[in-house]
N, C-alpha and C. Protein backbone atom coordinates (compact mmCIF):
# COMPACT_ATOMS: atom_id res chain seq x y z
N UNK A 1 -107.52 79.95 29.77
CA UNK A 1 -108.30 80.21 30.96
C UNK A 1 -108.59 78.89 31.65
N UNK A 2 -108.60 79.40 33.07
CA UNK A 2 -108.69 77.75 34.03
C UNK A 2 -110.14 78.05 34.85
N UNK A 3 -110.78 76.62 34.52
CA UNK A 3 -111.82 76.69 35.39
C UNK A 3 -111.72 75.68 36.45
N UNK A 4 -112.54 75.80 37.99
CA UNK A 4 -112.85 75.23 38.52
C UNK A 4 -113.53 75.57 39.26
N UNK A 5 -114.25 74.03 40.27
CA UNK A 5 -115.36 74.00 40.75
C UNK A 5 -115.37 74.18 42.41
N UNK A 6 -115.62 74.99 42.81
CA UNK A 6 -115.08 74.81 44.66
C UNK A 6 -116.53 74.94 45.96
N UNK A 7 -116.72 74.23 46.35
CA UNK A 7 -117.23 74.43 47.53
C UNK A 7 -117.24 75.32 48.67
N UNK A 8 -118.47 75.75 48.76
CA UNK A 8 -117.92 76.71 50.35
C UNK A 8 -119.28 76.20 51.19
N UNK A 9 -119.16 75.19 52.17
CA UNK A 9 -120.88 75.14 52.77
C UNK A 9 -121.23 74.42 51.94
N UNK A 10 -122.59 75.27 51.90
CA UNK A 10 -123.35 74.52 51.28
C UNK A 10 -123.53 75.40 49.26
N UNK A 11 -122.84 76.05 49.32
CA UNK A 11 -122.40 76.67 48.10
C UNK A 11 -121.15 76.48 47.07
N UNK A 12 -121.65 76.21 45.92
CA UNK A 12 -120.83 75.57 44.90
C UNK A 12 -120.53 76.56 43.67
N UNK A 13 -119.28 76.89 43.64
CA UNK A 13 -119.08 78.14 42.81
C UNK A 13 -118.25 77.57 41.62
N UNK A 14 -118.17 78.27 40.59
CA UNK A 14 -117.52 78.24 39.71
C UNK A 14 -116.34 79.24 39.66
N UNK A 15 -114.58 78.87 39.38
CA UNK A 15 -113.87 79.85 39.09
C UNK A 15 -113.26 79.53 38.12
N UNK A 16 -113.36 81.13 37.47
CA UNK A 16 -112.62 80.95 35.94
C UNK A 16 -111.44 81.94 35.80
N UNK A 17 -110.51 81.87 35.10
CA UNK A 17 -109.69 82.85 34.97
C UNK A 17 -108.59 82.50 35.00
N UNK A 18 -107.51 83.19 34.54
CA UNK A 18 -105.89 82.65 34.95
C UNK A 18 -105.10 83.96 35.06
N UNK A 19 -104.40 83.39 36.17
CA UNK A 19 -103.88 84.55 36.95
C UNK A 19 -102.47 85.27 36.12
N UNK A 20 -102.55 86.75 35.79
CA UNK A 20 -101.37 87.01 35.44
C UNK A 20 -100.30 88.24 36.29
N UNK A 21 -100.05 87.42 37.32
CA UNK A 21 -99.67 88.62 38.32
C UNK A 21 -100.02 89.89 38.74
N UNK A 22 -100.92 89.86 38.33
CA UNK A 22 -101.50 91.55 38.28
C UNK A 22 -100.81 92.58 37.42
N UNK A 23 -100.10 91.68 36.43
CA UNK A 23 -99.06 92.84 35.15
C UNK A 23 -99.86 93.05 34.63
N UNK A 24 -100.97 94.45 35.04
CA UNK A 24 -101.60 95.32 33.89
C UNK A 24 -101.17 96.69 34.38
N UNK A 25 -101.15 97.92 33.73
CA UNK A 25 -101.34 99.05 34.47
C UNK A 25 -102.17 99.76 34.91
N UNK A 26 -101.73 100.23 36.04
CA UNK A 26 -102.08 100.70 37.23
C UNK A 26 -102.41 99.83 38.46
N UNK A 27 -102.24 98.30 38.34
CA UNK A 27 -101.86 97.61 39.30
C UNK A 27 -100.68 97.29 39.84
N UNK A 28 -100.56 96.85 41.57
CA UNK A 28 -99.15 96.56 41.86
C UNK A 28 -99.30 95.07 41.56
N UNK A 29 -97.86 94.70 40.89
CA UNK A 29 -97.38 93.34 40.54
C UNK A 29 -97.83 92.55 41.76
N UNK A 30 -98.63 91.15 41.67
CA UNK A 30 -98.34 89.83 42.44
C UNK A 30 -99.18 90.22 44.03
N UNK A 31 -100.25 91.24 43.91
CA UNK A 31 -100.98 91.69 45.43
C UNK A 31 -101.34 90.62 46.05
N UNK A 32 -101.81 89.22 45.87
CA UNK A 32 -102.06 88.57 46.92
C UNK A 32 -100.45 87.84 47.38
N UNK A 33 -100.12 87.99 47.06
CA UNK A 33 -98.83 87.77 47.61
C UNK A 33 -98.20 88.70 48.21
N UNK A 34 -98.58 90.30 48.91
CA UNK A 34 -97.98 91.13 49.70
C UNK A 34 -98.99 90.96 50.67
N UNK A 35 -99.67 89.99 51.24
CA UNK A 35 -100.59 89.97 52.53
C UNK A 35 -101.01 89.30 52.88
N UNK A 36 -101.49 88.64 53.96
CA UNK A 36 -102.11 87.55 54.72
C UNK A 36 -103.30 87.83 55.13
N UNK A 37 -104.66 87.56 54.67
CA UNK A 37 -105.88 87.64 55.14
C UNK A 37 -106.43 86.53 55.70
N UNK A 38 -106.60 86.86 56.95
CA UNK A 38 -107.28 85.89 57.97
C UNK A 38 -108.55 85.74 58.13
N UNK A 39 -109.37 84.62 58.51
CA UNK A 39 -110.92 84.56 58.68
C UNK A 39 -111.09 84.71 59.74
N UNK A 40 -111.47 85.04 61.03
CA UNK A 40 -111.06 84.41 62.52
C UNK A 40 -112.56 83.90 62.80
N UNK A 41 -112.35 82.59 63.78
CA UNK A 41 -113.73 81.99 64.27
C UNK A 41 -115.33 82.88 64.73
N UNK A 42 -114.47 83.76 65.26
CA UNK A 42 -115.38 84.76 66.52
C UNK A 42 -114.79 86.22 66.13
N UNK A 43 -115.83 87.50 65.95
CA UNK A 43 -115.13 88.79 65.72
C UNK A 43 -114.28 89.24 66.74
N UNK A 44 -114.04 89.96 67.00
CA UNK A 44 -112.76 90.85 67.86
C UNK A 44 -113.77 91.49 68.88
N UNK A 45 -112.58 91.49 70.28
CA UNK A 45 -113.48 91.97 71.56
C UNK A 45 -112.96 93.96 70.88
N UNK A 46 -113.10 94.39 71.78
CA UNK A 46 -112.78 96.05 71.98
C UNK A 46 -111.21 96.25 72.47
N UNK A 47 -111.17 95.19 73.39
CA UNK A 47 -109.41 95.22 73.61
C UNK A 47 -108.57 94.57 72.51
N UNK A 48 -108.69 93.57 71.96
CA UNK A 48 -108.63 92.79 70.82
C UNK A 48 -108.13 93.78 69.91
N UNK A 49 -109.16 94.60 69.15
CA UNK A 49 -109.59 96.36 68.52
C UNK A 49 -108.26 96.96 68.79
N UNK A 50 -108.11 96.85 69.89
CA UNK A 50 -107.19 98.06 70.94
C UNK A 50 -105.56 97.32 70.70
N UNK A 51 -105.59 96.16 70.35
CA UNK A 51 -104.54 95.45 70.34
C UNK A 51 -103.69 95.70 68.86
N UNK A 52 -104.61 95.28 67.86
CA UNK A 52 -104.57 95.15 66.71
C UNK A 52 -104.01 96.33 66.38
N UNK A 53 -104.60 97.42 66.96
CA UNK A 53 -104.09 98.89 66.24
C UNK A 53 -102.93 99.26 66.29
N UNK A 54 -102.02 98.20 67.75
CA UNK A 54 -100.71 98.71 68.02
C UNK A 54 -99.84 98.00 67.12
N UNK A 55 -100.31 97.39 66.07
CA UNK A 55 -99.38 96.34 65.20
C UNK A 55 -99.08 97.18 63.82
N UNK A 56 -98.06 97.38 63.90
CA UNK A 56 -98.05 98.78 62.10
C UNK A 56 -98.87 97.34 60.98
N UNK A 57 -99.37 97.61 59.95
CA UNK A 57 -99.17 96.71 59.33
C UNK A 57 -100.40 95.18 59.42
N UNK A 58 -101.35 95.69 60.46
CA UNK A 58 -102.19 94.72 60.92
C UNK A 58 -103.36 95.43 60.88
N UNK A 59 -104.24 94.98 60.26
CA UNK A 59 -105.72 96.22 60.01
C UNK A 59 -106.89 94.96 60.34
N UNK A 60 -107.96 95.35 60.58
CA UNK A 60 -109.31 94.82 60.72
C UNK A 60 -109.85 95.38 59.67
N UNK A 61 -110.32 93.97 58.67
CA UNK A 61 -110.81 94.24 57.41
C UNK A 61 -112.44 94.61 57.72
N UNK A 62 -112.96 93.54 58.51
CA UNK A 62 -114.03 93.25 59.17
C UNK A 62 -114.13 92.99 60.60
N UNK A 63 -115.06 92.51 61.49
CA UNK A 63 -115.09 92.10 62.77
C UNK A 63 -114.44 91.06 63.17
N UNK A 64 -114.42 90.10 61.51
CA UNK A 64 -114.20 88.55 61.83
C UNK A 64 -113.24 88.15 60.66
N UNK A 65 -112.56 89.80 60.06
CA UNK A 65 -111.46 89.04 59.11
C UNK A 65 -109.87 90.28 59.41
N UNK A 66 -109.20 89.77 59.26
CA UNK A 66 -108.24 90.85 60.08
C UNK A 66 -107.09 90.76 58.56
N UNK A 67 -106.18 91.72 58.07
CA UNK A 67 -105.20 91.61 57.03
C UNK A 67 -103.96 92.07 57.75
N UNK A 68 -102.75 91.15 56.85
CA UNK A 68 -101.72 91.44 58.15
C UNK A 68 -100.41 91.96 56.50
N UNK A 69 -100.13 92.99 56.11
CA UNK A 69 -99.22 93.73 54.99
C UNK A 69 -98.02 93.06 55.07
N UNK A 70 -97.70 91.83 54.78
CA UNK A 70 -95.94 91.08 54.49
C UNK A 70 -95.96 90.51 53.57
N UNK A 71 -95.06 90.96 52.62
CA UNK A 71 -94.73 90.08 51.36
C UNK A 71 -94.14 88.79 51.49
N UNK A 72 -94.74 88.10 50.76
CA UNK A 72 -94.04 86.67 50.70
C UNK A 72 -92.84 87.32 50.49
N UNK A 73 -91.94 85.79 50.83
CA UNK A 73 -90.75 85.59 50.90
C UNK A 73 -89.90 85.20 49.55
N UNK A 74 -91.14 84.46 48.58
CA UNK A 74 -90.65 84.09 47.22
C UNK A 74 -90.55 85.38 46.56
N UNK A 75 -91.25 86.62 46.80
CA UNK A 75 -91.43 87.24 45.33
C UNK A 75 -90.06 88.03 44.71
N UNK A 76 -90.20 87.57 43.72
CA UNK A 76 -88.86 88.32 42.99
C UNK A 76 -88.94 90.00 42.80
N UNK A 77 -87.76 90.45 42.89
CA UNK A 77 -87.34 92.18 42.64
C UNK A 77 -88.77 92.42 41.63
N UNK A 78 -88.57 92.03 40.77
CA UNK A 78 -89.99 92.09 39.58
C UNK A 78 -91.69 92.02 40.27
N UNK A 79 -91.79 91.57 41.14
CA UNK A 79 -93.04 91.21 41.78
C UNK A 79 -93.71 89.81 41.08
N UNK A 80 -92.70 89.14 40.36
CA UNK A 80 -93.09 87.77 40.37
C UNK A 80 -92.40 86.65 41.28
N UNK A 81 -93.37 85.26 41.52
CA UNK A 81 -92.78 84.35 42.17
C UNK A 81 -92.17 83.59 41.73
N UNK A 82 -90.59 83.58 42.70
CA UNK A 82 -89.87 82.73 42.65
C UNK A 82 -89.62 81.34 42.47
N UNK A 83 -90.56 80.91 42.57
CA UNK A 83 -91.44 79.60 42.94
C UNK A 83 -92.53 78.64 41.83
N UNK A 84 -92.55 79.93 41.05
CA UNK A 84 -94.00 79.13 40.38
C UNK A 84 -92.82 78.28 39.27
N UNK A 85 -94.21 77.43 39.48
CA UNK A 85 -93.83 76.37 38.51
C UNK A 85 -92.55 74.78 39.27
N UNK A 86 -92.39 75.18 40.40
CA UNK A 86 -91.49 74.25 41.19
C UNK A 86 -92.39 73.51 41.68
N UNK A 87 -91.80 72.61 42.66
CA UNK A 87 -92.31 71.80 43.32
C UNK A 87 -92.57 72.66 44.94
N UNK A 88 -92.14 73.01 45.05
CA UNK A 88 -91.59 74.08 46.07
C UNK A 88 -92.79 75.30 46.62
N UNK A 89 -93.06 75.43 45.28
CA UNK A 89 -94.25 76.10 45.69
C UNK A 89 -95.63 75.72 46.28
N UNK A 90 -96.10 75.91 47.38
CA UNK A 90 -97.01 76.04 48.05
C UNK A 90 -98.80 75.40 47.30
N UNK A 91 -99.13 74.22 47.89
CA UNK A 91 -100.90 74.25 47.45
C UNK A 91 -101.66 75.32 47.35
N UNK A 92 -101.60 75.92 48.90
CA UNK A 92 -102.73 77.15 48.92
C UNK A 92 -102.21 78.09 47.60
N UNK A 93 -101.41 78.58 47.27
CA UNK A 93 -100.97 79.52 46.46
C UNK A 93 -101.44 79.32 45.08
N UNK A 94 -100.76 77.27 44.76
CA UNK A 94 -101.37 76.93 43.55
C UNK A 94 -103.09 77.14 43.31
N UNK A 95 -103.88 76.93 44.27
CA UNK A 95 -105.18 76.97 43.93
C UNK A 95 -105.62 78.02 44.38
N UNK A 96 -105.55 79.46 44.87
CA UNK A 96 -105.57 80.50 44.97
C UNK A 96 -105.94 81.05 43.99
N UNK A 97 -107.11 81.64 44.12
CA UNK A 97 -107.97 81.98 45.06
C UNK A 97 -109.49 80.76 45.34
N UNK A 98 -109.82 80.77 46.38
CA UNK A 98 -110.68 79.26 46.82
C UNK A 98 -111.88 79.83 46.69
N UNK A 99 -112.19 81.32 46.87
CA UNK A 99 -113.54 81.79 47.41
C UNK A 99 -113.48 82.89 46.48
N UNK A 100 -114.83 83.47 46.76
CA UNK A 100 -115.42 84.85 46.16
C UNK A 100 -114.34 85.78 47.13
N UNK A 101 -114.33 85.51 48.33
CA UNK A 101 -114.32 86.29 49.34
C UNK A 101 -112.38 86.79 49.66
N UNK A 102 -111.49 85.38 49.23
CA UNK A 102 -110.27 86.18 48.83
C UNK A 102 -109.91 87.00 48.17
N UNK A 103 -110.44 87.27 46.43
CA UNK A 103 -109.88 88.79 46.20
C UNK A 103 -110.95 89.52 46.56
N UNK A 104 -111.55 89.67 47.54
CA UNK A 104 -112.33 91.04 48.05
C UNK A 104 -111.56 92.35 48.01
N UNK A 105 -110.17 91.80 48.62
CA UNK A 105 -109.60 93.08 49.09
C UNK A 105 -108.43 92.81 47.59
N UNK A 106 -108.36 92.48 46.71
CA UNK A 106 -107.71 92.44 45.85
C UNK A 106 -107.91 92.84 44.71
N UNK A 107 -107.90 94.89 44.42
CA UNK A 107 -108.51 95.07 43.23
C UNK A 107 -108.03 94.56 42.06
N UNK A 108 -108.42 94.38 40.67
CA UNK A 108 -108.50 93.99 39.60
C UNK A 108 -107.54 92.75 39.19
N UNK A 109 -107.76 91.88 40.55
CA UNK A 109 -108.03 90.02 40.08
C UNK A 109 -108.55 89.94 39.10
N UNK A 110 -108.17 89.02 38.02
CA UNK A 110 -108.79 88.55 37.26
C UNK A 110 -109.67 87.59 37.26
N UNK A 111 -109.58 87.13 38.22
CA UNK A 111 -110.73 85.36 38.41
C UNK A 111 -111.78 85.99 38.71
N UNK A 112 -112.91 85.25 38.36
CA UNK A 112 -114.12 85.34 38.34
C UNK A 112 -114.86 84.29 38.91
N UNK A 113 -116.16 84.48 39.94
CA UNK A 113 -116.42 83.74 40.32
C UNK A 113 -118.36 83.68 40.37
N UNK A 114 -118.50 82.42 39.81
CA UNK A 114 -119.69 82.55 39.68
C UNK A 114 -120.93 81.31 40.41
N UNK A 115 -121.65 82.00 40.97
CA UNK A 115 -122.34 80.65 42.01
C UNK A 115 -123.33 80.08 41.01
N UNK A 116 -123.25 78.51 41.06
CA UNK A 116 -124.02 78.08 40.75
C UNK A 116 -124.42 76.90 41.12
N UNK A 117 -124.55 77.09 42.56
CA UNK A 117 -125.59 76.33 43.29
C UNK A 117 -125.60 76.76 45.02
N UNK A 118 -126.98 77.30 45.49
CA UNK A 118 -126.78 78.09 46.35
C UNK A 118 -126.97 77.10 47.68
């Protein structure tokens, strides 16, 4: 198990856990890797709303976080990455997940995250 220490603000969390693709059952293999979750600065106008809906594949999680359904490009037939363990592979990915707030939409992540300092 991997721990570390991450910042958000003025909040200092602890994450523990090590990721095993999501190979348990009744999960799909490698889920943060079939999607792109965005933070956006400012929530969405009503046309914005109106925009979003015409995109297959593009949902409003929240006002001010939007998810967009595309699998990476690494993941293997298996739903593992192609990648791990290269050089090749991506920072964000290696330290993934940064926040409480990335596996929100990611049921049964294993990382755990615990604040301890508010």
């Amino acid at each position: 198990m991997t721990t570390a220490y991450i910042s958000e603000g003025t909040k200092l969390w602890k994450r523990s856990g090590e990721c095993d693709s999501c190979r348990r059952p009744g999960l799909v293999p490698a889920q943060c890797c079939r999607a792109i979750i965005l933070d956006l600065a400012y929530p969405f106008s009503a046309d914005q709303q109106k925009w979003l809906e015409l995109h297959p594949g593009a949902s409003a999680l929240t006002p001010t976080k939007i998810r967009i359904d595309i699998p990476c490009g690494a993941l293997s037939a298996d739903g593992l990455c192609s990648l791990y363990g290269s050089d090749e592979r991506p920072e964000v990915c290696r330290d993934y997940p940064m926040r409480p707030g990335d596996i929100e939409e990611t049921p049964g992540c294993i990382y755990e995250f615990e604040l301890i300092k508010e």
